[in-house]
N, C-alpha and C. Protein backbone atom coordinates (compact mmCIF):
# COMPACT_ATOMS: atom_id res chain seq x y z
N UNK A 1 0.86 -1.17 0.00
CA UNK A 1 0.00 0.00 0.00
C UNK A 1 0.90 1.23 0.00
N UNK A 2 0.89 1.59 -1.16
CA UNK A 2 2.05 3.06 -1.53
C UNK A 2 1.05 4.06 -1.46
N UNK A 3 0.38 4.53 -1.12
CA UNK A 3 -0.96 5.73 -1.17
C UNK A 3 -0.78 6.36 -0.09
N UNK A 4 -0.09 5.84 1.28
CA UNK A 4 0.08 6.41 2.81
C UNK A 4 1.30 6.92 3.10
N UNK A 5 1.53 7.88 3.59
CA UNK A 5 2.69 8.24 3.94
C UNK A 5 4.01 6.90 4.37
N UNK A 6 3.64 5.76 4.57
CA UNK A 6 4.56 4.82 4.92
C UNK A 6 4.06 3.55 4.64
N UNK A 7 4.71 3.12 3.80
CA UNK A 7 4.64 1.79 3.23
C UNK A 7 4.17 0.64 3.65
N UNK A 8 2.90 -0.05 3.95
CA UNK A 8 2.64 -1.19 4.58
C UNK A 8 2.28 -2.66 3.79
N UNK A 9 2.10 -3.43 4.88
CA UNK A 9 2.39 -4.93 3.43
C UNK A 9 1.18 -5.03 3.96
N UNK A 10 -0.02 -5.66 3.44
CA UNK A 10 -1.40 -6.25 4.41
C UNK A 10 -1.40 -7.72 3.27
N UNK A 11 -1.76 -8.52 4.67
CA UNK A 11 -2.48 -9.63 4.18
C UNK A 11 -3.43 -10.11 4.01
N UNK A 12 -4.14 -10.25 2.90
CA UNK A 12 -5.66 -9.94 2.51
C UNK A 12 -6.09 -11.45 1.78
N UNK A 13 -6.85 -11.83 1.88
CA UNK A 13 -7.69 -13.02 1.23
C UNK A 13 -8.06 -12.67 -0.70
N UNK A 14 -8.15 -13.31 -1.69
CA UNK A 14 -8.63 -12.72 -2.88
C UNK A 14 -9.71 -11.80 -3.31
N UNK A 15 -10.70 -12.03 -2.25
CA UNK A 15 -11.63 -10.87 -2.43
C UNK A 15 -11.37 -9.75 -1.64
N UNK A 16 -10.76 -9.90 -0.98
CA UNK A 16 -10.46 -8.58 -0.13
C UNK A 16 -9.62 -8.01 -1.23
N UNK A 17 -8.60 -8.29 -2.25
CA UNK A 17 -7.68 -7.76 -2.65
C UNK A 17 -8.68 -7.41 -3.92
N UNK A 18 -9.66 -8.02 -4.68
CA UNK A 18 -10.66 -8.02 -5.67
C UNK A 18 -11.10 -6.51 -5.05
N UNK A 19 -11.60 -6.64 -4.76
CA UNK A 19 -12.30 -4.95 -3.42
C UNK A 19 -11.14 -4.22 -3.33
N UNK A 20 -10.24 -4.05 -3.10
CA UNK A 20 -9.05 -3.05 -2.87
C UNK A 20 -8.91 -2.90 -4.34
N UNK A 21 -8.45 -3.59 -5.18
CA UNK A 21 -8.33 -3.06 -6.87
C UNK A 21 -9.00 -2.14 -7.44
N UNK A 22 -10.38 -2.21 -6.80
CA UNK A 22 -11.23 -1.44 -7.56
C UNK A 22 -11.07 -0.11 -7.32
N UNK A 23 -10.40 0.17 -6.63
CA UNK A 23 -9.89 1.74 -5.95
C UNK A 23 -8.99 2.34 -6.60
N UNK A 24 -8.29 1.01 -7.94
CA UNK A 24 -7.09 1.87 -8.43
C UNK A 24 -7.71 3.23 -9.28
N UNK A 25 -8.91 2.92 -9.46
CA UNK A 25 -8.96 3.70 -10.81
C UNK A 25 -9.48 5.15 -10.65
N UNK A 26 -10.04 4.77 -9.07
CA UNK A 26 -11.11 5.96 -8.58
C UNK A 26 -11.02 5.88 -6.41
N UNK A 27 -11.06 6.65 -6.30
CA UNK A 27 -10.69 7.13 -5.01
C UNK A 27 -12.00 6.54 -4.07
N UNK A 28 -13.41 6.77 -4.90
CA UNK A 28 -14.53 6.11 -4.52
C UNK A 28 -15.25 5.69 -5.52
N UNK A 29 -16.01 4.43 -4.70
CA UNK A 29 -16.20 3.37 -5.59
C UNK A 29 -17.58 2.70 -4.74
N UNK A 30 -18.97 2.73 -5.55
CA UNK A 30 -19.95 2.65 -5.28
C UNK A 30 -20.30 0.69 -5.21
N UNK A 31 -20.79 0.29 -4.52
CA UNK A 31 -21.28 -0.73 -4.35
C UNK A 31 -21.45 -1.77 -5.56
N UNK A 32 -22.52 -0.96 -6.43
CA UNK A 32 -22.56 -1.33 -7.69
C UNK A 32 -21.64 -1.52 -8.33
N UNK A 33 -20.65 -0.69 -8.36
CA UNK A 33 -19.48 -0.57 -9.36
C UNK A 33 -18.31 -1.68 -8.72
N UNK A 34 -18.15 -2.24 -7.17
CA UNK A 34 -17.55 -2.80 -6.95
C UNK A 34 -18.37 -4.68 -7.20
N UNK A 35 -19.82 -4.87 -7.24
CA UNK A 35 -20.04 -6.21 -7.83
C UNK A 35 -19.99 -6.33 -9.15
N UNK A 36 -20.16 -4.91 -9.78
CA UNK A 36 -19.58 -5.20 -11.14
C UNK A 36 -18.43 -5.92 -11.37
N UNK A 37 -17.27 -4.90 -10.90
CA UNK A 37 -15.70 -5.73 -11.08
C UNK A 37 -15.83 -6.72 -10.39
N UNK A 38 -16.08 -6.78 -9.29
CA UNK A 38 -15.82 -8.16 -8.84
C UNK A 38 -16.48 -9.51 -9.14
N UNK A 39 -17.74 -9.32 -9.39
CA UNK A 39 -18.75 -10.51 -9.95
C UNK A 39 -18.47 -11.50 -8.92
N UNK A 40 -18.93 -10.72 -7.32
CA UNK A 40 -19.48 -11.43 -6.39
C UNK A 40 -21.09 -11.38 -6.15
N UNK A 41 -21.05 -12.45 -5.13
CA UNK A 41 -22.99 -12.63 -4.87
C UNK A 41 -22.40 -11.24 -3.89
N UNK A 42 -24.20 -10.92 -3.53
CA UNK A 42 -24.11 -9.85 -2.50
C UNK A 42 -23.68 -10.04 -0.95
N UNK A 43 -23.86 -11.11 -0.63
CA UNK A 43 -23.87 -11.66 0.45
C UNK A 43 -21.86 -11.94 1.19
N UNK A 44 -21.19 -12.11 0.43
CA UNK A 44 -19.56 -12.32 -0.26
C UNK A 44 -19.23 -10.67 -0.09
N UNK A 45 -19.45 -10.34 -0.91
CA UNK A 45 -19.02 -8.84 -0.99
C UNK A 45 -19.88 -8.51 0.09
N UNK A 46 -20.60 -8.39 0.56
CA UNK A 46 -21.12 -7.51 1.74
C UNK A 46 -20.04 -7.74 2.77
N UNK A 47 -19.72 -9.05 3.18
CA UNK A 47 -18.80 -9.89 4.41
C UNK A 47 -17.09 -9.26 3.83
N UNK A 48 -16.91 -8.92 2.78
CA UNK A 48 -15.51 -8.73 2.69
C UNK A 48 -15.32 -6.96 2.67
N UNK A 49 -16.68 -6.52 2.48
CA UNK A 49 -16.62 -5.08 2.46
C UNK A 49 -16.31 -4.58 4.38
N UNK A 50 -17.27 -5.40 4.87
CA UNK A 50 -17.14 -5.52 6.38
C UNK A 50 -15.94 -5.49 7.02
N UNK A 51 -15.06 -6.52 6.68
CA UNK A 51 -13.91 -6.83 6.94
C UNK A 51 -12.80 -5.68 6.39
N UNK A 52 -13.00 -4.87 5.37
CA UNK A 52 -12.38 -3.74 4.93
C UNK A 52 -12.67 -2.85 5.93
N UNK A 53 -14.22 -2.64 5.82
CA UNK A 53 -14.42 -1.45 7.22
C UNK A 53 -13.78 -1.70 8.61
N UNK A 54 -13.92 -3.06 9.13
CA UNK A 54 -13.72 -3.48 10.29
C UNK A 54 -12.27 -2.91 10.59
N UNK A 55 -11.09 -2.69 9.60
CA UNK A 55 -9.56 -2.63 9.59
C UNK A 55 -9.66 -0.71 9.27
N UNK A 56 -10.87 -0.41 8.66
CA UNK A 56 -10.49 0.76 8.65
C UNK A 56 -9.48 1.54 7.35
N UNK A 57 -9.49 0.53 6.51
CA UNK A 57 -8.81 0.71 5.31
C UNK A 57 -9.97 1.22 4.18
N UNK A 58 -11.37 1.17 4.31
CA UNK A 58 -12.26 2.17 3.60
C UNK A 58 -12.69 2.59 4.37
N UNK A 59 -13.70 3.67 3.93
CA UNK A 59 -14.26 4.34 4.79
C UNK A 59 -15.91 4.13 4.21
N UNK A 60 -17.53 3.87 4.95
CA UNK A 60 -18.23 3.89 4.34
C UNK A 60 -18.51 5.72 4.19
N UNK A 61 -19.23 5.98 3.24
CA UNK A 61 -19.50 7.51 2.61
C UNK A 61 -20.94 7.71 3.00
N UNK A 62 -21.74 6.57 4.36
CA UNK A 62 -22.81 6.39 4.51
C UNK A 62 -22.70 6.61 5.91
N UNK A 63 -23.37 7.55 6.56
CA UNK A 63 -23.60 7.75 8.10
C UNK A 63 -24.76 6.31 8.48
N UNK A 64 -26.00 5.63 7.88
CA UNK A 64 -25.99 4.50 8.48
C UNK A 64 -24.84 3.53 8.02
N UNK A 65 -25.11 2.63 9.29
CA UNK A 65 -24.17 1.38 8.88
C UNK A 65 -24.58 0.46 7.47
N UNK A 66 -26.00 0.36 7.33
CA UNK A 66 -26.14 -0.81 6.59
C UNK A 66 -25.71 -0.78 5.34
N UNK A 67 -25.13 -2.19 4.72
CA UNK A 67 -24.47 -1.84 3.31
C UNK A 67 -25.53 -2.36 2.52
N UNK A 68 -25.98 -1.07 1.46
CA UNK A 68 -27.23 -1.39 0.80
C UNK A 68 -26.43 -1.04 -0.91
N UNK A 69 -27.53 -0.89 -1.89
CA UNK A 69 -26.75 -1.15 -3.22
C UNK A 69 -26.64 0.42 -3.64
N UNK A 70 -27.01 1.29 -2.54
CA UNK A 70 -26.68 2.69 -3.00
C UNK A 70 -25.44 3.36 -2.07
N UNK A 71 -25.12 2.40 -1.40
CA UNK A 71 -23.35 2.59 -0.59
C UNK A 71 -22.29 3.16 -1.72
N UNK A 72 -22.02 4.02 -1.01
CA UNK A 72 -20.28 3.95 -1.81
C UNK A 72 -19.17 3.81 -0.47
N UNK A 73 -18.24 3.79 -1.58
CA UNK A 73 -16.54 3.57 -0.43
C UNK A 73 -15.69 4.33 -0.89
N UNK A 74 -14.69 4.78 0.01
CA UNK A 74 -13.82 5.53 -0.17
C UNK A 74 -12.53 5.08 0.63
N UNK A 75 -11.43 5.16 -0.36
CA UNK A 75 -9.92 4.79 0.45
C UNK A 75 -10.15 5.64 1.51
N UNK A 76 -9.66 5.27 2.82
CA UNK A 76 -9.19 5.77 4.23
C UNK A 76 -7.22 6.27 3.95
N UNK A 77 -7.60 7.87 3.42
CA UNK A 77 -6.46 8.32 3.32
C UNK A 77 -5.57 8.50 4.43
N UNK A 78 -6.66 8.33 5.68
CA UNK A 78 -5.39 8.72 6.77
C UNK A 78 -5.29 7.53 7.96
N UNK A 79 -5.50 6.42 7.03
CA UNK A 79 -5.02 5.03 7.64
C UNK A 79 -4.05 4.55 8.22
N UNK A 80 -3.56 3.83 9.68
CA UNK A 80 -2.67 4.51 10.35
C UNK A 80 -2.77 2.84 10.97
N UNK A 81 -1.64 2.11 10.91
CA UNK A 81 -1.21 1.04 11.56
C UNK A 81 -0.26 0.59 12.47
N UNK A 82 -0.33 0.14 13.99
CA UNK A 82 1.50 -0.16 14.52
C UNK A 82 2.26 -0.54 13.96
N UNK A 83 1.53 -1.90 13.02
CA UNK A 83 2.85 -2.27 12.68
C UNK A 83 3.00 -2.48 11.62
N UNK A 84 3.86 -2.78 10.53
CA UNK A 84 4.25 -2.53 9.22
C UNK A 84 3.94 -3.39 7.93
N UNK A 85 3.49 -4.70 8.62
CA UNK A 85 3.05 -5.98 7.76
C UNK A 85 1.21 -6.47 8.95
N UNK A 86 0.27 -6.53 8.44
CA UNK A 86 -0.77 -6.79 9.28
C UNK A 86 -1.93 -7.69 8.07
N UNK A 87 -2.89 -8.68 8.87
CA UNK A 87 -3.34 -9.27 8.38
C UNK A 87 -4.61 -9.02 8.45
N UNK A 88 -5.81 -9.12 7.32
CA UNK A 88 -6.88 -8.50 7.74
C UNK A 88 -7.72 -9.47 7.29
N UNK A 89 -8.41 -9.68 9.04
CA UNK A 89 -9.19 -10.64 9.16
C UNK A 89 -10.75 -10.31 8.21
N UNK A 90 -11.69 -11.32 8.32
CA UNK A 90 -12.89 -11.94 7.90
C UNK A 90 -13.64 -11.43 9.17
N UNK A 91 -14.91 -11.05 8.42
CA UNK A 91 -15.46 -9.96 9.39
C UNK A 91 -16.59 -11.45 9.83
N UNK A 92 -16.53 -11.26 11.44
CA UNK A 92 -17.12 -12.87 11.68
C UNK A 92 -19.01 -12.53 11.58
N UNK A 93 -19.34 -12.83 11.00
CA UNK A 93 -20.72 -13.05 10.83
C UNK A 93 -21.98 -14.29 11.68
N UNK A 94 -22.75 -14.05 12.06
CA UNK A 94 -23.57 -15.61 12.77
C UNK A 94 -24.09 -16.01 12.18
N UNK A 95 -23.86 -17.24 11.93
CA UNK A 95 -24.54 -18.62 11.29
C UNK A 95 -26.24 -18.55 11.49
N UNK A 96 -26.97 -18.41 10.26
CA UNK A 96 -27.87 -18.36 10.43
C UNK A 96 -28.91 -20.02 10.93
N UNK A 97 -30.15 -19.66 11.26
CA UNK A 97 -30.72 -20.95 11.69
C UNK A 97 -30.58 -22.17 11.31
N UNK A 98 -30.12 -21.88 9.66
CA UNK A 98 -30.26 -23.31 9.09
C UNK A 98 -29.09 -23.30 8.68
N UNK A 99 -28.27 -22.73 8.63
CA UNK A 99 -25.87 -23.19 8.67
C UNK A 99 -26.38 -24.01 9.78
N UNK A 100 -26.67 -23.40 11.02
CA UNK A 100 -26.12 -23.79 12.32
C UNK A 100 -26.96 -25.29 12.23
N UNK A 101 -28.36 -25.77 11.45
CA UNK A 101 -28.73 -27.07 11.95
C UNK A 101 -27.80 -27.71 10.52
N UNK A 102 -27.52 -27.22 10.04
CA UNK A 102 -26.59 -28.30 9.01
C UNK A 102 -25.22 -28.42 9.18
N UNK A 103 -24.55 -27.33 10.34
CA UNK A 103 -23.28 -27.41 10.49
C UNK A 103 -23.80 -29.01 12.08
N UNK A 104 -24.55 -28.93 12.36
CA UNK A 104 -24.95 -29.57 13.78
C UNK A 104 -25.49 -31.48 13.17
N UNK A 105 -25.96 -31.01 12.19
CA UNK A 105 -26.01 -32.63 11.28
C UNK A 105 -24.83 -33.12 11.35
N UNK A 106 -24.31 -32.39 9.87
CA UNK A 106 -22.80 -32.76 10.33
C UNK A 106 -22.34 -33.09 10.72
N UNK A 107 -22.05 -32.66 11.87
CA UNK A 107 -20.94 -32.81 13.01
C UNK A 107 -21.70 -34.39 13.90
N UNK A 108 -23.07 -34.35 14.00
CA UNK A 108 -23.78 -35.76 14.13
C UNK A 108 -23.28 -36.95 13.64
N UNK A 109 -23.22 -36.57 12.29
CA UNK A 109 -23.02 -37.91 11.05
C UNK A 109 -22.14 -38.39 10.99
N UNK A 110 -20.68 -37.25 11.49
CA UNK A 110 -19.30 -37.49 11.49
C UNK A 110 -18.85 -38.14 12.57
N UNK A 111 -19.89 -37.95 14.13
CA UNK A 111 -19.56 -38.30 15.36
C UNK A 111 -19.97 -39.89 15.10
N UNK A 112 -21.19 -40.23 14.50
CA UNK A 112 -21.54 -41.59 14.25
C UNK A 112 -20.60 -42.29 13.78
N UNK A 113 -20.10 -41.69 12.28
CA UNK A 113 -18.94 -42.73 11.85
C UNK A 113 -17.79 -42.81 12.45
N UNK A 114 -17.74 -41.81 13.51
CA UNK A 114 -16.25 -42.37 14.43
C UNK A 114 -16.96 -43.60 15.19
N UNK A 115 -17.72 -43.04 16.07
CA UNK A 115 -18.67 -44.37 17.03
C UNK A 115 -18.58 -46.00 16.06
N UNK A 116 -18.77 -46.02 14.88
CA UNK A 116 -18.83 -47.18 14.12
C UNK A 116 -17.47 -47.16 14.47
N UNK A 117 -16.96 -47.06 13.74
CA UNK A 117 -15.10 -47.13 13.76
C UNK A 117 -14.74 -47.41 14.78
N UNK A 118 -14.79 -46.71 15.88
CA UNK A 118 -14.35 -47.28 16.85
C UNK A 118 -15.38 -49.06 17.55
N UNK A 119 -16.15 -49.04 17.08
CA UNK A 119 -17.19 -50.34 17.14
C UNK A 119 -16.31 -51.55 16.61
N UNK A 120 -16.10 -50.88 14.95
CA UNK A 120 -15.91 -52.01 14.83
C UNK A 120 -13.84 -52.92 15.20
N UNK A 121 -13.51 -51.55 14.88
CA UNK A 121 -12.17 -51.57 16.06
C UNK A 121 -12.04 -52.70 17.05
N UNK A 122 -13.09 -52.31 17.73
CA UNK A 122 -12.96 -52.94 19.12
C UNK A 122 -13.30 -54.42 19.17
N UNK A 123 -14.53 -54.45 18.39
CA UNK A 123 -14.98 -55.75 18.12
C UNK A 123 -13.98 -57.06 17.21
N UNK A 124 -13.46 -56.39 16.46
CA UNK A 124 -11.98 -56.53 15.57
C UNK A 124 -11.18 -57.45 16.62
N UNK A 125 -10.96 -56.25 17.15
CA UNK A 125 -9.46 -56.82 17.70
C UNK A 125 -9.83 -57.76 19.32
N UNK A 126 -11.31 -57.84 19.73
CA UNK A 126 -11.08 -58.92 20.84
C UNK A 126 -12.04 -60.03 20.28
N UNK A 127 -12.41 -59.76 19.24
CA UNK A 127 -13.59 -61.06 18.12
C UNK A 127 -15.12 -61.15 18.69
N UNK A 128 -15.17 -61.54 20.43
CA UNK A 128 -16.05 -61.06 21.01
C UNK A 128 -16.09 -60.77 22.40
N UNK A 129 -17.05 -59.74 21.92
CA UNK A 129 -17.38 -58.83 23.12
C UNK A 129 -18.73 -58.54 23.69
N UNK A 130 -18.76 -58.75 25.19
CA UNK A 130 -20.28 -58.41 25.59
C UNK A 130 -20.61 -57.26 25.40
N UNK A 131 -22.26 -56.90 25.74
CA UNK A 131 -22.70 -55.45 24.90
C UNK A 131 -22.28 -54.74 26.33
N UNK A 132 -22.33 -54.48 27.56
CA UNK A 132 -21.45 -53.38 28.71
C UNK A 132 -20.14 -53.36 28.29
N UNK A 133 -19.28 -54.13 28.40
CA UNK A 133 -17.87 -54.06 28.31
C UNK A 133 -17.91 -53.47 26.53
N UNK A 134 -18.89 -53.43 25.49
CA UNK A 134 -18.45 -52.71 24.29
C UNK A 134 -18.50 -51.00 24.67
N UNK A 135 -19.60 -51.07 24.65
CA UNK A 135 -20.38 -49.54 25.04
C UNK A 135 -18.88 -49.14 26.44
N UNK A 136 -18.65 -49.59 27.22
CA UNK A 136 -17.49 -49.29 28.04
C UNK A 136 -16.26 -48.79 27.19
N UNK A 137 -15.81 -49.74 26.60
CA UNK A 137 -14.79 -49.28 25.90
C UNK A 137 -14.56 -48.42 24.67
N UNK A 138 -16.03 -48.08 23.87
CA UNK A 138 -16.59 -47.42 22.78
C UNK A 138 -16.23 -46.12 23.63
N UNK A 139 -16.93 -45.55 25.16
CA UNK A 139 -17.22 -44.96 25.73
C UNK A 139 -15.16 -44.04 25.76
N UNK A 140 -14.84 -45.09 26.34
CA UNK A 140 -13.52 -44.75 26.74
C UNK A 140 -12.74 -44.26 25.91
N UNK A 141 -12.63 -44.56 24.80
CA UNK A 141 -12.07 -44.52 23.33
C UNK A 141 -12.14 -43.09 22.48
N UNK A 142 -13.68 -42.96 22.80
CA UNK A 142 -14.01 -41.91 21.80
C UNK A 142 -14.49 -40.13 23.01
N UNK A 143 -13.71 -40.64 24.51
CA UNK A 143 -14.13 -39.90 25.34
C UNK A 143 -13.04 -38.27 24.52
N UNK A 144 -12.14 -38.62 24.03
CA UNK A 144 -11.03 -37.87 23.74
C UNK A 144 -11.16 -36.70 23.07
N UNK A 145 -12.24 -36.72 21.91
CA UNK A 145 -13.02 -36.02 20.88
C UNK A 145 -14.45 -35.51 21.51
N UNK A 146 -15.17 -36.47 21.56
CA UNK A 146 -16.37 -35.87 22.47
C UNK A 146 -17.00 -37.20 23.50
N UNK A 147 -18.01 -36.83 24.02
CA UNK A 147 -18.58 -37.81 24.83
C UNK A 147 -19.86 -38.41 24.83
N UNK A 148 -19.92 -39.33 24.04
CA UNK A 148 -20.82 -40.17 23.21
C UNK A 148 -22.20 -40.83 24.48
N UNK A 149 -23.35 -40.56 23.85
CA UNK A 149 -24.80 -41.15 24.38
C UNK A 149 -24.80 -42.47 24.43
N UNK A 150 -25.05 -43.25 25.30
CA UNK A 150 -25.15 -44.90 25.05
C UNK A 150 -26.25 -45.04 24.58
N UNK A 151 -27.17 -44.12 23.98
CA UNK A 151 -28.27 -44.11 23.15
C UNK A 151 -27.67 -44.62 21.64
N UNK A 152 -26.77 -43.48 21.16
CA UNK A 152 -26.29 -42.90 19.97
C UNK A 152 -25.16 -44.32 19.72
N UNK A 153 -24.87 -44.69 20.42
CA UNK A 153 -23.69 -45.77 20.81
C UNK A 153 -24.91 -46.85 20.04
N UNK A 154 -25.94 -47.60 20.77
CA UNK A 154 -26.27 -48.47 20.59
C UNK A 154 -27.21 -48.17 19.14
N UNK A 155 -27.46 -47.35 18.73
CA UNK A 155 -27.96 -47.19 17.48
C UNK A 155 -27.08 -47.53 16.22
N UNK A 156 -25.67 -47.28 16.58
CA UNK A 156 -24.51 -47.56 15.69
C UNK A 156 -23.89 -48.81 15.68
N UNK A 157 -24.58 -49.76 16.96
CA UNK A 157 -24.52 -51.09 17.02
C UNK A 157 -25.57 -51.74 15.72
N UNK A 158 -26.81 -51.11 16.06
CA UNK A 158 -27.62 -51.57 15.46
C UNK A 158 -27.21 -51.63 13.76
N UNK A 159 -26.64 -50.58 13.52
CA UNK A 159 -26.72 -50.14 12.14
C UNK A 159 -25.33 -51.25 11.23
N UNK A 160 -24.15 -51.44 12.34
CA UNK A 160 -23.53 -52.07 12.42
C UNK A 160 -23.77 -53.12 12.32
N UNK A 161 -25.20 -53.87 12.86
CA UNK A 161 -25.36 -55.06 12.75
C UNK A 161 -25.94 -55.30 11.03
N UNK A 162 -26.79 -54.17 11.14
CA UNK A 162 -27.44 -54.19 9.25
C UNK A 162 -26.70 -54.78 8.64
N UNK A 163 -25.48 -53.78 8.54
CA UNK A 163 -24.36 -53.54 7.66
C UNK A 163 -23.42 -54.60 7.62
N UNK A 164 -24.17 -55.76 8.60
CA UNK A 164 -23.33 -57.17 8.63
C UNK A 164 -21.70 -57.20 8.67
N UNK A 165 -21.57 -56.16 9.59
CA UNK A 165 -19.72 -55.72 9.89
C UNK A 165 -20.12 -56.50 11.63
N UNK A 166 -20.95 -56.36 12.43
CA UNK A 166 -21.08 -57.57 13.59
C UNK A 166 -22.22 -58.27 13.43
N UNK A 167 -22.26 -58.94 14.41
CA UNK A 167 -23.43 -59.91 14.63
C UNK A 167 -23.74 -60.36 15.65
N UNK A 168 -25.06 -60.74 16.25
CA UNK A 168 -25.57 -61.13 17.87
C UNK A 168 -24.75 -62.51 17.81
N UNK A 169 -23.64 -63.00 19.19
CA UNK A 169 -23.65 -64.17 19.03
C UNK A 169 -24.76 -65.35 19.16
N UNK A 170 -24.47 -66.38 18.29
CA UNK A 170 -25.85 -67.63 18.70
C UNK A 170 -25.88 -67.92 20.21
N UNK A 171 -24.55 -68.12 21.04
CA UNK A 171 -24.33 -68.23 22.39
C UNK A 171 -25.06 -67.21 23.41
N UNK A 172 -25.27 -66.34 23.17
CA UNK A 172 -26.16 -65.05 23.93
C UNK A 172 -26.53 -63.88 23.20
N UNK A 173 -27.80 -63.18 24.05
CA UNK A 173 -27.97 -62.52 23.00
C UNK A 173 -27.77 -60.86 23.03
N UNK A 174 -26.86 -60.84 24.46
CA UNK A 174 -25.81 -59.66 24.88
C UNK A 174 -24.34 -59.69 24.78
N UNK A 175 -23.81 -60.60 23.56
CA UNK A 175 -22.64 -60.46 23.31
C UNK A 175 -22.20 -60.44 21.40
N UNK A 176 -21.72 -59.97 21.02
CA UNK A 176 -21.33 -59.17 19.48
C UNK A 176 -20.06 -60.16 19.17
N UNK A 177 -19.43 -60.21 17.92
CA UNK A 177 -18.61 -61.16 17.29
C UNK A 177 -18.47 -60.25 16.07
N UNK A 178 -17.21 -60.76 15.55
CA UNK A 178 -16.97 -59.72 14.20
C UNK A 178 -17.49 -60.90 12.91
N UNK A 179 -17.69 -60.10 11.97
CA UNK A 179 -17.97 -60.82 11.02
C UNK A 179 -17.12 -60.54 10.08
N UNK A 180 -16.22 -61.96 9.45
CA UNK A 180 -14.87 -61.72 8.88
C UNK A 180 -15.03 -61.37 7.38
């Protein structure tokens, strides 16, 4: 950034730097004119325009905050940093209702296939095992990452059993066996 009285390096993500370009040509630079060049969704450019404001490297030309499609921006000529190389973060935004139940699936679906894994792990390597001493050691195993429901546990037995990776032994009908 050669425009300030003293030379700074910033470290910027591609759209942040997409958004800073558009300044070469013009000092301010309207909303419109910046999804033009950039041929971002609005939602993208709104979050990276944020993250410009947030550092203080534009300035909005709008006494409200909200960034609407009649915003403009303007370089922050008297931009002023400690230190000489700085990185400019992602302006953090909240996950709306439905990120947050699909980031929460997710993270469900992923916890299950460890629970299998470690199922069938266990079952693996002692051939058989009663159903307390599994769920015990399932328990113990996967305490490290998170801390698993003996609900959620025995559902992944079940599914496990579908999936013909174990099986009820014929000998009882609270003890599991691997199926080779």
């Amino acid at each position: 950034m050669n425009y300030l009285g003293k030379p700074y390096v910033a470290m910027a993500t591609t759209y942040q730097m997409a958004v800073l370009l558009a300044f070469n040509n013009s000092e301010t630079v309207s909303y419109k004119e910046l999804q033009d060049s950039t041929q971002m969704n609005e939602k993208e450019l709104t979050k990276t325009i944020k993250s410009l404001l947030d550092v203080k490297m534009i300035n909005h030309d709008s006494e409200k905050e909200a960034i609407d499609a009649q915003s403009s921006f303007s370089l922050n000529m008297n931009f002023s940093s400690k230190r000489k190389t700085f990185k400019i973060t992602r302006s953090m935004q909240k996950d709306t209702p439905r990120e947050m139940e699909q980031t929460r699936s997710a993270v469900d679906e992923d916890r299950k296939m460890c629970l299998q894994a470690a199922i069938v792990r266990i079952i693996k390597a002692r051939k058989v095992l009663r159903h307390n001493a599994l769920i015990q050691e399932v328990i113990r195993q996967s305490r490290a990452r998170f801390n698993p429901s003996i609900s959620i546990i025995k559902k992944c037995i079940e599914v496990l059993i579908d999936k013909q990776y174990i099986e009820r032994s014929q000998a009882s009908a609270d003890e599991y066996s691997y199926v080779a």
